[in-house]
PDB file of N, CA and C in Angstrom:
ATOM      1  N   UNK A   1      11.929 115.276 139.244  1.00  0.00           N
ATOM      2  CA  UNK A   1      11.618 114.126 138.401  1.00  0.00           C
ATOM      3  C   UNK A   1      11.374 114.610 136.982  1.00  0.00           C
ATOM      4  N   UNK A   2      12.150 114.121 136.229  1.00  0.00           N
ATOM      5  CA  UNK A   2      11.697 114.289 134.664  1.00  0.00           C
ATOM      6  C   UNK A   2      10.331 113.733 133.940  1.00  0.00           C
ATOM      7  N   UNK A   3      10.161 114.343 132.907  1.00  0.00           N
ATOM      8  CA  UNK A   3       8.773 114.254 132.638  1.00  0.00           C
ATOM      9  C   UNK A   3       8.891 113.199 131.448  1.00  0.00           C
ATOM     10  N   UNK A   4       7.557 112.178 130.992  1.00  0.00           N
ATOM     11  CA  UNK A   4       8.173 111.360 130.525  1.00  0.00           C
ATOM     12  C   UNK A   4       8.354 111.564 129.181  1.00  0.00           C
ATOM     13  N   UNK A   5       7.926 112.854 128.107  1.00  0.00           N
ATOM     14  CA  UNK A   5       8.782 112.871 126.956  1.00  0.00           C
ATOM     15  C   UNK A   5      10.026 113.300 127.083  1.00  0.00           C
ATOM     16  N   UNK A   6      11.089 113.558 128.307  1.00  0.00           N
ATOM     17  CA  UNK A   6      12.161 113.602 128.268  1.00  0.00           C
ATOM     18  C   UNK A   6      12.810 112.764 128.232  1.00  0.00           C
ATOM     19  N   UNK A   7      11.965 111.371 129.243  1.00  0.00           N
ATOM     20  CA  UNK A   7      12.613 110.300 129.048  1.00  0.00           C
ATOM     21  C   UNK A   7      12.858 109.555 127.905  1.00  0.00           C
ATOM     22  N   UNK A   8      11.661 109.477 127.060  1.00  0.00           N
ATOM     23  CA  UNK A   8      11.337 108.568 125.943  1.00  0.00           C
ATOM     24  C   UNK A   8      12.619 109.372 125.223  1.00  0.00           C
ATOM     25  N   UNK A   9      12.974 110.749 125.240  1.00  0.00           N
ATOM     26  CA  UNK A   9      13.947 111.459 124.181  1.00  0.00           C
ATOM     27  C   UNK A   9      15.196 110.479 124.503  1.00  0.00           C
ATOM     28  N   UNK A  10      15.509 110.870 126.038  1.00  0.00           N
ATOM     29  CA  UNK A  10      16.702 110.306 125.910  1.00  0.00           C
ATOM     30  C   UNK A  10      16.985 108.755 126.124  1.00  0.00           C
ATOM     31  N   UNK A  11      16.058 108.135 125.883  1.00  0.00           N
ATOM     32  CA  UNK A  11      16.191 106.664 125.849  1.00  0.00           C
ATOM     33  C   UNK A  11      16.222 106.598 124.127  1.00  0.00           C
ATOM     34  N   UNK A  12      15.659 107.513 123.209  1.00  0.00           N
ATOM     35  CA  UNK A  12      15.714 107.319 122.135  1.00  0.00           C
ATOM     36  C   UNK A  12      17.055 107.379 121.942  1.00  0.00           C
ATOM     37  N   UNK A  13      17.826 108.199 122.597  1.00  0.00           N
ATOM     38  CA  UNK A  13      19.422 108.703 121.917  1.00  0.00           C
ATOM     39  C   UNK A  13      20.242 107.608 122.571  1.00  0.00           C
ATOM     40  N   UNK A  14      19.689 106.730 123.741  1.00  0.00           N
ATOM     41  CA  UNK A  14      21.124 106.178 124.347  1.00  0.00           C
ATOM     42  C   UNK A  14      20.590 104.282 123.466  1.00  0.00           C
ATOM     43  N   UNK A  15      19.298 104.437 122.601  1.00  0.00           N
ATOM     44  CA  UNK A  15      19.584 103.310 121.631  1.00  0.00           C
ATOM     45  C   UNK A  15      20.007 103.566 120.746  1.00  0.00           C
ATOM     46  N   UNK A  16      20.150 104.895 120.433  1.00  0.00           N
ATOM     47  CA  UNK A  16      20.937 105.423 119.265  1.00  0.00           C
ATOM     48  C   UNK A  16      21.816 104.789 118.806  1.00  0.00           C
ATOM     49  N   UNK A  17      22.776 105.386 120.124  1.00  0.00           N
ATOM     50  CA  UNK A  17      23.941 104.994 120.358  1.00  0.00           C
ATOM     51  C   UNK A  17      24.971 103.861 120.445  1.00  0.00           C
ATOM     52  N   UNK A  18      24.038 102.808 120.999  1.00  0.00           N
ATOM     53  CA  UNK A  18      24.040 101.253 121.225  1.00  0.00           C
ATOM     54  C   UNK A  18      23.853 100.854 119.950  1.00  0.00           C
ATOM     55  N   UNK A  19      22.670 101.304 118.621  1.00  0.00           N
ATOM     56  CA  UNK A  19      22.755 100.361 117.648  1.00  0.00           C
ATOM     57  C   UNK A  19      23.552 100.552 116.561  1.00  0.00           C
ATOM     58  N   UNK A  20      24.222 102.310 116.762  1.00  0.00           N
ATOM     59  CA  UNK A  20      24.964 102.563 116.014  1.00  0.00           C
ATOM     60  C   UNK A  20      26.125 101.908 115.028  1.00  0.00           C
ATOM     61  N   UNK A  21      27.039 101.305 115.941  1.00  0.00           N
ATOM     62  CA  UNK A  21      27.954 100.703 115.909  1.00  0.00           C
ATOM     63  C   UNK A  21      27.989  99.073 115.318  1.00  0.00           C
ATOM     64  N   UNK A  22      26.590  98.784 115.724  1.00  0.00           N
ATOM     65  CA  UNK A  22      26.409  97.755 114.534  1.00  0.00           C
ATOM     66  C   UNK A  22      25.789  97.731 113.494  1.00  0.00           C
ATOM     67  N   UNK A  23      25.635  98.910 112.932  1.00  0.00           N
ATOM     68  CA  UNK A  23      25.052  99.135 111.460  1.00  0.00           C
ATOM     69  C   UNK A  23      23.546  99.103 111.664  1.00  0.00           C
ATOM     70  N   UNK A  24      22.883  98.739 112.718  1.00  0.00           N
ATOM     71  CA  UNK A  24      21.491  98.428 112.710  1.00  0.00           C
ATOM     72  C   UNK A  24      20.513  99.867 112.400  1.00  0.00           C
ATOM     73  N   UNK A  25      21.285 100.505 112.640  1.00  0.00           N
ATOM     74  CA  UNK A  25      20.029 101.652 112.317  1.00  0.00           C
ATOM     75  C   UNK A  25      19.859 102.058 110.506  1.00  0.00           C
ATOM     76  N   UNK A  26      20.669 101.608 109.799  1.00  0.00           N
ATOM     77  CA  UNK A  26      20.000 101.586 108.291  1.00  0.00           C
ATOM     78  C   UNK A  26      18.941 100.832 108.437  1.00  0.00           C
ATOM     79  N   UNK A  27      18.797  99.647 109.371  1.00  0.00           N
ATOM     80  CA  UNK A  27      17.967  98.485 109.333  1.00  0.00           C
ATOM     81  C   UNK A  27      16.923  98.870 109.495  1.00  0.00           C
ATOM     82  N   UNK A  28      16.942  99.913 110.891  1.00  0.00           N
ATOM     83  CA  UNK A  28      15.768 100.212 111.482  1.00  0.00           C
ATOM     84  C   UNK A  28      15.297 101.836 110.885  1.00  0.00           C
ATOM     85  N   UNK A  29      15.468 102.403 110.605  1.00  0.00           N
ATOM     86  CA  UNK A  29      15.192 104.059 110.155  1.00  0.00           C
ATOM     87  C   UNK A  29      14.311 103.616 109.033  1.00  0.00           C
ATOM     88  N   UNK A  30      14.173 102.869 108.229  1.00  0.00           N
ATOM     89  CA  UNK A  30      12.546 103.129 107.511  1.00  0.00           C
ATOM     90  C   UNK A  30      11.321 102.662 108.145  1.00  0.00           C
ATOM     91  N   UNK A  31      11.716 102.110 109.190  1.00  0.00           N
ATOM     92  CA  UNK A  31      10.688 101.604 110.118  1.00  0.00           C
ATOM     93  C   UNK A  31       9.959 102.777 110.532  1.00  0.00           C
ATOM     94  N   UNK A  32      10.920 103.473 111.498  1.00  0.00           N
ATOM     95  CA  UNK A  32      10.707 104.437 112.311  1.00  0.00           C
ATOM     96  C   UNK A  32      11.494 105.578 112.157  1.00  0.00           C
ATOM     97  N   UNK A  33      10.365 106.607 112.377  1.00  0.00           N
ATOM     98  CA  UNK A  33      10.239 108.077 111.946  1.00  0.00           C
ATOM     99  C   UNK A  33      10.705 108.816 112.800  1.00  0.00           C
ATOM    100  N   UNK A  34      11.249 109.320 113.857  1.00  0.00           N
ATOM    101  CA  UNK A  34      11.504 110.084 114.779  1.00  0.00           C
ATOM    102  C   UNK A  34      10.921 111.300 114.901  1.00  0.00           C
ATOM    103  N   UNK A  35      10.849 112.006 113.792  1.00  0.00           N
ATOM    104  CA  UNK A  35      10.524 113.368 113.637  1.00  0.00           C
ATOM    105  C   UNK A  35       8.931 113.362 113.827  1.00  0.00           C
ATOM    106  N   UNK A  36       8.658 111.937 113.098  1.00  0.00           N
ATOM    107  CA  UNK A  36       6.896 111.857 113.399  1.00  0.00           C
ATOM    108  C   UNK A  36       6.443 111.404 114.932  1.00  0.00           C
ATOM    109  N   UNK A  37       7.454 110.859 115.293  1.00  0.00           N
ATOM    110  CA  UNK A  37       6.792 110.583 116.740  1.00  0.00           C
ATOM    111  C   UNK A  37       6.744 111.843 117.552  1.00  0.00           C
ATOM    112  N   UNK A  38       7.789 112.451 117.415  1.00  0.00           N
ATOM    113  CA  UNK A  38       7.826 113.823 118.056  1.00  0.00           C
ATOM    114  C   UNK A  38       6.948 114.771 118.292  1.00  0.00           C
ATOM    115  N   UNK A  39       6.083 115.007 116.878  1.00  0.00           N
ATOM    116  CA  UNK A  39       5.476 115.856 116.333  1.00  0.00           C
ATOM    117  C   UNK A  39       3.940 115.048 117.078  1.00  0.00           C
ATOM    118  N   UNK A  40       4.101 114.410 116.855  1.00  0.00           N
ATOM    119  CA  UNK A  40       2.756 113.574 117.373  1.00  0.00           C
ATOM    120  C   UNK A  40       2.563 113.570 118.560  1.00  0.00           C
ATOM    121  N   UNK A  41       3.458 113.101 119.573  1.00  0.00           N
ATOM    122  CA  UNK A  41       3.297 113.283 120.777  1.00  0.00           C
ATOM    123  C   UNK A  41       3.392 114.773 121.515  1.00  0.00           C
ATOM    124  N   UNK A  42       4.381 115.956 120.913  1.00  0.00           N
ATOM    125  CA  UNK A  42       3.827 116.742 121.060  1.00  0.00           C
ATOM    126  C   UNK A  42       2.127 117.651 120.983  1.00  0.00           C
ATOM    127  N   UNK A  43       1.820 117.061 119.897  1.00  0.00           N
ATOM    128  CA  UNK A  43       0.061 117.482 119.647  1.00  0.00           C
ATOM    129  C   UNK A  43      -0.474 116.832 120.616  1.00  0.00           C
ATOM    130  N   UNK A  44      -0.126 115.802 120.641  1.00  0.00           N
ATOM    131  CA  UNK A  44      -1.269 114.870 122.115  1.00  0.00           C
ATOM    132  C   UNK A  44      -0.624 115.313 123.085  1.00  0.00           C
ATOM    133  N   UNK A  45       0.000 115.951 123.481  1.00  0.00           N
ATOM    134  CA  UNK A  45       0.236 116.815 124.971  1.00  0.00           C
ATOM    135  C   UNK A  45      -0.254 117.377 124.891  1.00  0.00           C
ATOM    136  N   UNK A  46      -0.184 118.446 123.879  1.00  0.00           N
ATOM    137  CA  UNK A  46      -1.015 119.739 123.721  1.00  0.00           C
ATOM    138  C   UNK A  46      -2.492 119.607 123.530  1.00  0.00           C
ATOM    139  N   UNK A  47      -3.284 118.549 123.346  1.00  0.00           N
ATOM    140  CA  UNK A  47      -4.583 118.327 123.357  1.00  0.00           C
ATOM    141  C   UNK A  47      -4.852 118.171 124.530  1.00  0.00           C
ATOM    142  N   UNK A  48      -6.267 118.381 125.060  1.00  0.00           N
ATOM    143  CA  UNK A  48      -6.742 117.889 126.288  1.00  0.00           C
ATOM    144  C   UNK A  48      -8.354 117.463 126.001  1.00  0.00           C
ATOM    145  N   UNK A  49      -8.591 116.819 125.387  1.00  0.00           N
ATOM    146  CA  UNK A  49      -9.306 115.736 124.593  1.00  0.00           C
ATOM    147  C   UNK A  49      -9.602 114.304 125.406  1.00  0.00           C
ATOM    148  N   UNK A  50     -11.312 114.133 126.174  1.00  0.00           N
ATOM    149  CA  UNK A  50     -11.415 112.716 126.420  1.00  0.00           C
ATOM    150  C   UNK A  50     -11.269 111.634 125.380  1.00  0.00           C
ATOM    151  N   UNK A  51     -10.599 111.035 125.543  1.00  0.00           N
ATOM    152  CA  UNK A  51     -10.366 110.251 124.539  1.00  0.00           C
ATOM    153  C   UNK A  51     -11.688 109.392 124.486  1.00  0.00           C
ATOM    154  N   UNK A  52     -12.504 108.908 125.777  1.00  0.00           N
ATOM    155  CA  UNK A  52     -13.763 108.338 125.788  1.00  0.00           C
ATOM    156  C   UNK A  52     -14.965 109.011 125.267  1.00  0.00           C
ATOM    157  N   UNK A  53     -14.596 110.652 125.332  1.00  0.00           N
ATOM    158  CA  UNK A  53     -16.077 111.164 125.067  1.00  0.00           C
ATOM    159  C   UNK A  53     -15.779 111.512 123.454  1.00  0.00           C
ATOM    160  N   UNK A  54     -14.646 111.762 122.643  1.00  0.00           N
ATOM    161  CA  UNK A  54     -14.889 111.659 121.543  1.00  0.00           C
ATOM    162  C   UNK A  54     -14.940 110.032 120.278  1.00  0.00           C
ATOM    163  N   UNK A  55     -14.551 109.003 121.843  1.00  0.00           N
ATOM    164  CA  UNK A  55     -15.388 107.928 120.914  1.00  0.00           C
ATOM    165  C   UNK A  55     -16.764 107.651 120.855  1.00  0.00           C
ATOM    166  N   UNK A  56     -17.135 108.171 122.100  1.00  0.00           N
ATOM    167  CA  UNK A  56     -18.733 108.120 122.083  1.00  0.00           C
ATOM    168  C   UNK A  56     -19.558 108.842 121.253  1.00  0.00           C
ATOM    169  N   UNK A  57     -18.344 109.921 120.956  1.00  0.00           N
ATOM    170  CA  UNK A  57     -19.779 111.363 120.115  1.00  0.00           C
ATOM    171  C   UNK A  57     -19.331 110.690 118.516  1.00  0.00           C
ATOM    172  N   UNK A  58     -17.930 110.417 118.819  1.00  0.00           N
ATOM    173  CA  UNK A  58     -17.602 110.344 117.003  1.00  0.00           C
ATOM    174  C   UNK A  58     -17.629 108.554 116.155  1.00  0.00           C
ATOM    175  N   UNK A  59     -17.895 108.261 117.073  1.00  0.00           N
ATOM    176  CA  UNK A  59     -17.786 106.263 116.929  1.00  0.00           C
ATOM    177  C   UNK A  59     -19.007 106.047 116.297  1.00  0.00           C
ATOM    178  N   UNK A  60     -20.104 106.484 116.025  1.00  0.00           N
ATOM    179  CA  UNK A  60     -20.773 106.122 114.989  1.00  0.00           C
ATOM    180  C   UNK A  60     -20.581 106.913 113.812  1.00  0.00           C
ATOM    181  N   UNK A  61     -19.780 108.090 113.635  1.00  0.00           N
ATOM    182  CA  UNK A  61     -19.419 108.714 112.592  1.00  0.00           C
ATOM    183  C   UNK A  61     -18.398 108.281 111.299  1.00  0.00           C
ATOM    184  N   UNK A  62     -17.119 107.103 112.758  1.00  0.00           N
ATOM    185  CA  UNK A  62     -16.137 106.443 111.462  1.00  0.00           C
ATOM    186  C   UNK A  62     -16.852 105.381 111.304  1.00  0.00           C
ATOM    187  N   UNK A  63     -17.664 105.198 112.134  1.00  0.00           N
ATOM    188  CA  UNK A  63     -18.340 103.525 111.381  1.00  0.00           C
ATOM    189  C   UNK A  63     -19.256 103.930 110.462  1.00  0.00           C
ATOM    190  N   UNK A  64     -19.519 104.869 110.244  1.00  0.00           N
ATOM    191  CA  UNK A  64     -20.517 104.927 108.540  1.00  0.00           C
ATOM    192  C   UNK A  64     -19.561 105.863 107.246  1.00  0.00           C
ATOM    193  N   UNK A  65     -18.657 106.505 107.859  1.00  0.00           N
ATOM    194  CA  UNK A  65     -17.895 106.687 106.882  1.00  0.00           C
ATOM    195  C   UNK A  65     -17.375 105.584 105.837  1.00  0.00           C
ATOM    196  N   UNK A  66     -17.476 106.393 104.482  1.00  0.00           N
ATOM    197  CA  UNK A  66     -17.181 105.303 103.420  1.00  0.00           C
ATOM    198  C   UNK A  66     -15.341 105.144 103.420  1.00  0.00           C
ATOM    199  N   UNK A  67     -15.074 103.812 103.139  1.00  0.00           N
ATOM    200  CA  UNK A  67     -13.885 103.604 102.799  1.00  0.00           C
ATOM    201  C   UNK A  67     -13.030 103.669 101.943  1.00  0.00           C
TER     202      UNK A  67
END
């Protein structure tokens, strides 16, 4: 069984492919970043981070941070 950033890859390439042909991806490419999702979801694999226990320790920290 493939793992699911392989999937998300190649579901990225087979809409690629599909919107290619109708010009839609000028449409869509300032939307979306590819290279940033990548990069991102790689780091959050590579983290192993409760996501609950650093809202608990750090959730009163962004709520008094200035804006």
């Amino acid at each position: 069984m493939l793992e699911f950033p392989i999937w998300a890859v190649l579901l990225g390439v087979i809409v690629n492919f599909i919107l290619r042909p109708f010009k839609a991806n000028d449409f869509i490419r300032p939307g979306v970043r590819m290279e940033f999702f990548l990069k991102t979801g790689l780091v959050l694999l590579g983290t192993s981070i409760n996501l609950k226990l650093l809202a608990t320790a750090a959730g009163g920290a962004v709520l008094q941070a200035p804006s």
